[in-house]
C-alpha atoms as a PDB file:
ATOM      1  CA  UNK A   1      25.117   4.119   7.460  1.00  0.00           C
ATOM      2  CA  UNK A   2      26.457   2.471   4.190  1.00  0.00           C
ATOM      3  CA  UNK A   3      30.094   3.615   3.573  1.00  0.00           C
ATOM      4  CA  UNK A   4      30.512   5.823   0.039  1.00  0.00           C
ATOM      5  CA  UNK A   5      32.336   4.533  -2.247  1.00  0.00           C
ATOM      6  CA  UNK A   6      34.173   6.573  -5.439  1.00  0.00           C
ATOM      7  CA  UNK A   7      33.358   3.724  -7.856  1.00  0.00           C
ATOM      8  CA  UNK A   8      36.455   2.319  -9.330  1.00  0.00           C
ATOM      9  CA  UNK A   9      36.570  -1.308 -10.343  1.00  0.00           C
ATOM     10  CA  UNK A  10      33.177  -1.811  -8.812  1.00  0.00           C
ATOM     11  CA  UNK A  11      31.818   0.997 -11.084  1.00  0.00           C
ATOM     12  CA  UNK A  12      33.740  -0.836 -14.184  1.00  0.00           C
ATOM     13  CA  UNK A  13      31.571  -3.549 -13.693  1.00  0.00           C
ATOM     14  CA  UNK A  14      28.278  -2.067 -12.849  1.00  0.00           C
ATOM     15  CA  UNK A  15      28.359   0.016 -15.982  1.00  0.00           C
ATOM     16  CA  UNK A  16      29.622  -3.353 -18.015  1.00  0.00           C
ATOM     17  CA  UNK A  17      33.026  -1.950 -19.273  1.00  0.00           C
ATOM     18  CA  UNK A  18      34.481  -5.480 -17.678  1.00  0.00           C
ATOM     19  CA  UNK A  19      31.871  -6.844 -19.832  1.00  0.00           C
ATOM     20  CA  UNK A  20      29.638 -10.037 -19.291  1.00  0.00           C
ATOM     21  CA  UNK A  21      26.083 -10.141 -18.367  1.00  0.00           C
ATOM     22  CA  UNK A  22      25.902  -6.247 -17.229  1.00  0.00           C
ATOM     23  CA  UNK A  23      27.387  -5.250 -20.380  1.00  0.00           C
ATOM     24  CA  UNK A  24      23.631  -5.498 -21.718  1.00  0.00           C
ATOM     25  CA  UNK A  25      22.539  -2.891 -19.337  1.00  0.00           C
ATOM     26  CA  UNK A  26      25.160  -0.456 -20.338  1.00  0.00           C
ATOM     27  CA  UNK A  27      23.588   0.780 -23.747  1.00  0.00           C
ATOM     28  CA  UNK A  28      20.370   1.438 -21.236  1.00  0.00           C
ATOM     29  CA  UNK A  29      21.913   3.485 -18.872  1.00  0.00           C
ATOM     30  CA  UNK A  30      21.584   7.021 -19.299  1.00  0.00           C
ATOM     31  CA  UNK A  31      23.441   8.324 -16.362  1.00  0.00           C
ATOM     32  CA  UNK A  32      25.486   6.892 -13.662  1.00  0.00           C
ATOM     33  CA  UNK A  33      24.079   8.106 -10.058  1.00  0.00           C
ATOM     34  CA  UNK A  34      26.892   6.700  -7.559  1.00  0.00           C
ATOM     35  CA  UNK A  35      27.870   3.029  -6.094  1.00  0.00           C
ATOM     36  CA  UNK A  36      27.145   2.670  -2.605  1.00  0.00           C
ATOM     37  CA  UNK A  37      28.534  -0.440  -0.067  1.00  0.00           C
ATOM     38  CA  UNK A  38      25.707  -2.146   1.688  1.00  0.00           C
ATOM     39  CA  UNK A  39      24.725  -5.518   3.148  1.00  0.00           C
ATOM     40  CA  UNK A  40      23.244  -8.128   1.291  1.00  0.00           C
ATOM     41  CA  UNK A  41      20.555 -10.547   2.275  1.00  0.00           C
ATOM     42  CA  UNK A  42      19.091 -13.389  -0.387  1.00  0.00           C
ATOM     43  CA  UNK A  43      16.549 -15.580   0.699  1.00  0.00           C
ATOM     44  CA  UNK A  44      15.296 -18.228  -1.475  1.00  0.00           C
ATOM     45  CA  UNK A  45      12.436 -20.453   0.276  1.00  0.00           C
ATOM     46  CA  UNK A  46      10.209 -22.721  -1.956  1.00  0.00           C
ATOM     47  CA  UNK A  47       8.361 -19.803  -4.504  1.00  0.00           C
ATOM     48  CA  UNK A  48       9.095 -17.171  -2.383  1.00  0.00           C
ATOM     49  CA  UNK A  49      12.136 -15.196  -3.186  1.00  0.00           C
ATOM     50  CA  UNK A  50      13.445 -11.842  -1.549  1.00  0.00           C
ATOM     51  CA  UNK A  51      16.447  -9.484  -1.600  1.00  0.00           C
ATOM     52  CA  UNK A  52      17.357  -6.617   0.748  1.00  0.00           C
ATOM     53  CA  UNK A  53      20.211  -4.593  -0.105  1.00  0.00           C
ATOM     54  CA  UNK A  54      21.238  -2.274   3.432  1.00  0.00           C
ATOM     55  CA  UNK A  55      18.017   0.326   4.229  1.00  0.00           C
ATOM     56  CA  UNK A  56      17.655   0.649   0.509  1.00  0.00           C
ATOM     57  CA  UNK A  57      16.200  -2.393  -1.061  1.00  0.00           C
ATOM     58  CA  UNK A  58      13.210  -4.536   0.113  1.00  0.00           C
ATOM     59  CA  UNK A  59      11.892  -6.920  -2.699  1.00  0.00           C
ATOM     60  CA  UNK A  60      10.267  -9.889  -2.674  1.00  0.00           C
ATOM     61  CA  UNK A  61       8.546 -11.995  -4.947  1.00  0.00           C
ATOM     62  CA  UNK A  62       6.070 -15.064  -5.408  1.00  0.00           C
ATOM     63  CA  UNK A  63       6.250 -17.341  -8.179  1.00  0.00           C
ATOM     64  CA  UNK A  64       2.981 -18.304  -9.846  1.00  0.00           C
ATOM     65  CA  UNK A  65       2.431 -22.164  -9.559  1.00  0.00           C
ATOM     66  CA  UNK A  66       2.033 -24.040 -12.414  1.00  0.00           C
ATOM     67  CA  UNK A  67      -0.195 -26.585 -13.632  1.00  0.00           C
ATOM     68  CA  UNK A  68       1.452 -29.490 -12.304  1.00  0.00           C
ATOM     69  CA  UNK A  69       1.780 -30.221  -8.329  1.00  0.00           C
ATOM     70  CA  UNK A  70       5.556 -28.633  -7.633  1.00  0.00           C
ATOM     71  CA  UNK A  71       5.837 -26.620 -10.926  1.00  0.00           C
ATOM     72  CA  UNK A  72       6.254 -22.966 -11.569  1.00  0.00           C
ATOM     73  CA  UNK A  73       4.480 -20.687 -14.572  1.00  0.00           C
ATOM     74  CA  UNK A  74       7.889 -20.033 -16.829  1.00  0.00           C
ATOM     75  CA  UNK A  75       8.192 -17.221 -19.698  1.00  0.00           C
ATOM     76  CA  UNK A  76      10.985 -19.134 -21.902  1.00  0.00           C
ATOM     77  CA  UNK A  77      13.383 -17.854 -24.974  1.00  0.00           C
ATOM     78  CA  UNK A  78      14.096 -14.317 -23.142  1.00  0.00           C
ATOM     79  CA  UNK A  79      16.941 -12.247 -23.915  1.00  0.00           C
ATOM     80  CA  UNK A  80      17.403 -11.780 -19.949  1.00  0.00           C
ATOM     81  CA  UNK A  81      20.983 -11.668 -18.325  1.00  0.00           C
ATOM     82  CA  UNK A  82      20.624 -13.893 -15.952  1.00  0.00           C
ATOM     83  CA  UNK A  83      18.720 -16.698 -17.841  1.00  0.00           C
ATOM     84  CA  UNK A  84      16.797 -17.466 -21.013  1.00  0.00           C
ATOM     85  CA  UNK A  85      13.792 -18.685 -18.985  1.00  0.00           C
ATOM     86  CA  UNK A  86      11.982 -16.666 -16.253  1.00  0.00           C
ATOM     87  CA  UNK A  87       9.746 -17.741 -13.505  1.00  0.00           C
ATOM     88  CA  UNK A  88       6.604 -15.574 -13.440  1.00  0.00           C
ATOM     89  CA  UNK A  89       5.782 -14.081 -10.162  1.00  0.00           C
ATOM     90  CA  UNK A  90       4.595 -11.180  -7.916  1.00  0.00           C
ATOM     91  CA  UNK A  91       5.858  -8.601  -6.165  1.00  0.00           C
ATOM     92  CA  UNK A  92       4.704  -9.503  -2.451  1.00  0.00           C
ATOM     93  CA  UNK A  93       7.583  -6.283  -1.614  1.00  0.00           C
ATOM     94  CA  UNK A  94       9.328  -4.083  -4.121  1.00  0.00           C
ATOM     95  CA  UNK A  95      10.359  -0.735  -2.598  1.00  0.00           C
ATOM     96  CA  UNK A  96      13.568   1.041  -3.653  1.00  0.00           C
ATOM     97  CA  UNK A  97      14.836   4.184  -1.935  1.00  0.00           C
ATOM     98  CA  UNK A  98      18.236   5.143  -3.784  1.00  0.00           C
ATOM     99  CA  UNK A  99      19.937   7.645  -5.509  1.00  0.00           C
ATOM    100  CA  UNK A 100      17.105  10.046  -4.759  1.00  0.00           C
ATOM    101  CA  UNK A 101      14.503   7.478  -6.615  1.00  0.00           C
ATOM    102  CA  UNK A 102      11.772   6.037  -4.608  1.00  0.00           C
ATOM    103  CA  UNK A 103       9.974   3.157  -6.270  1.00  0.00           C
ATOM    104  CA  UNK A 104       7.120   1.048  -4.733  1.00  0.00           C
ATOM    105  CA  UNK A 105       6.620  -1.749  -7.095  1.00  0.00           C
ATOM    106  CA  UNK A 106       4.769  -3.865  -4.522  1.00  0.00           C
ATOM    107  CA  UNK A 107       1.568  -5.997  -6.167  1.00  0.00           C
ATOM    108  CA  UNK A 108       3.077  -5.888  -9.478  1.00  0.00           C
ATOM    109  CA  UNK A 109       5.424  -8.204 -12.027  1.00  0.00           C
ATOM    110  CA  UNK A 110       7.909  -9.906 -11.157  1.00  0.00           C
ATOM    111  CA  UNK A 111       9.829 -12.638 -11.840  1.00  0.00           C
ATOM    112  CA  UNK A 112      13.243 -14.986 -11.142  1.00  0.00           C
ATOM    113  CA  UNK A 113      15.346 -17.247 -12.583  1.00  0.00           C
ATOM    114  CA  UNK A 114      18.524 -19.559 -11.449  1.00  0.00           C
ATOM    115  CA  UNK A 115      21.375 -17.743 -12.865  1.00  0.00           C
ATOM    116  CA  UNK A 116      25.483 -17.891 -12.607  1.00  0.00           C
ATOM    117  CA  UNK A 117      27.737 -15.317 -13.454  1.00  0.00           C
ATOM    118  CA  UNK A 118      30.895 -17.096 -13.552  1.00  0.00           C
ATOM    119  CA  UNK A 119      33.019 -17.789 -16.369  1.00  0.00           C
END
């Protein structure tokens, strides 16, 4: 069972007071519902890209192939956080159970994109 956490510092930056890239989301968020600590697992293999965050989290994507042998279908000049170009994709997983939300997003958009956070 994840361990509960009261926020602090962690909440700082999740809501984007600390500023940087999540300080985009914070005009968007209308409520705050809680900061949990879980296990994180990234997998990135070829176009196939997933992310499971403890029991609450199971996404993973596809990226569309492009034209050319090796290339991806890109959506470019985005104002996206993590990076002005996104690889197009779909959701081969997307199910979110947090916070009392349950979202199944599986078979629809998605996307990815190479990204660094550090300054």
């Amino acid at each position: 069972m994840p361990r509960r956490s009261s926020g602090g510092k962690l909440l700082s930056v999740f809501s984007g007071e600390q500023g940087g890239p999540p300080a985009m989301f914070g005009p968007l968020m209308g409520e705050m519902l809680g900061v949990e600590v879980a296990l994180i697992e990234f997998v990135d293999d070829g176009r196939r890209h997933s992310v499971r965050i403890g029991d609450a989290v199971d996404i993973e994507i596809e990226d569309f192939a492009g034209a050319e042998e090796g290339s991806v279908m890109t959506l470019n000049g985005i104002g996206h956080p993590a990076n002005s170009t996104l690889v197009l994709a779909r959701a081969t997983r997307s199910k979110v159970d947090a916070f009392g939300l349950e979202l199944d997003m599986t078979g629809q958009n998605g996307h990815s994109a190479a990204f660094s956070w550090q300054n």
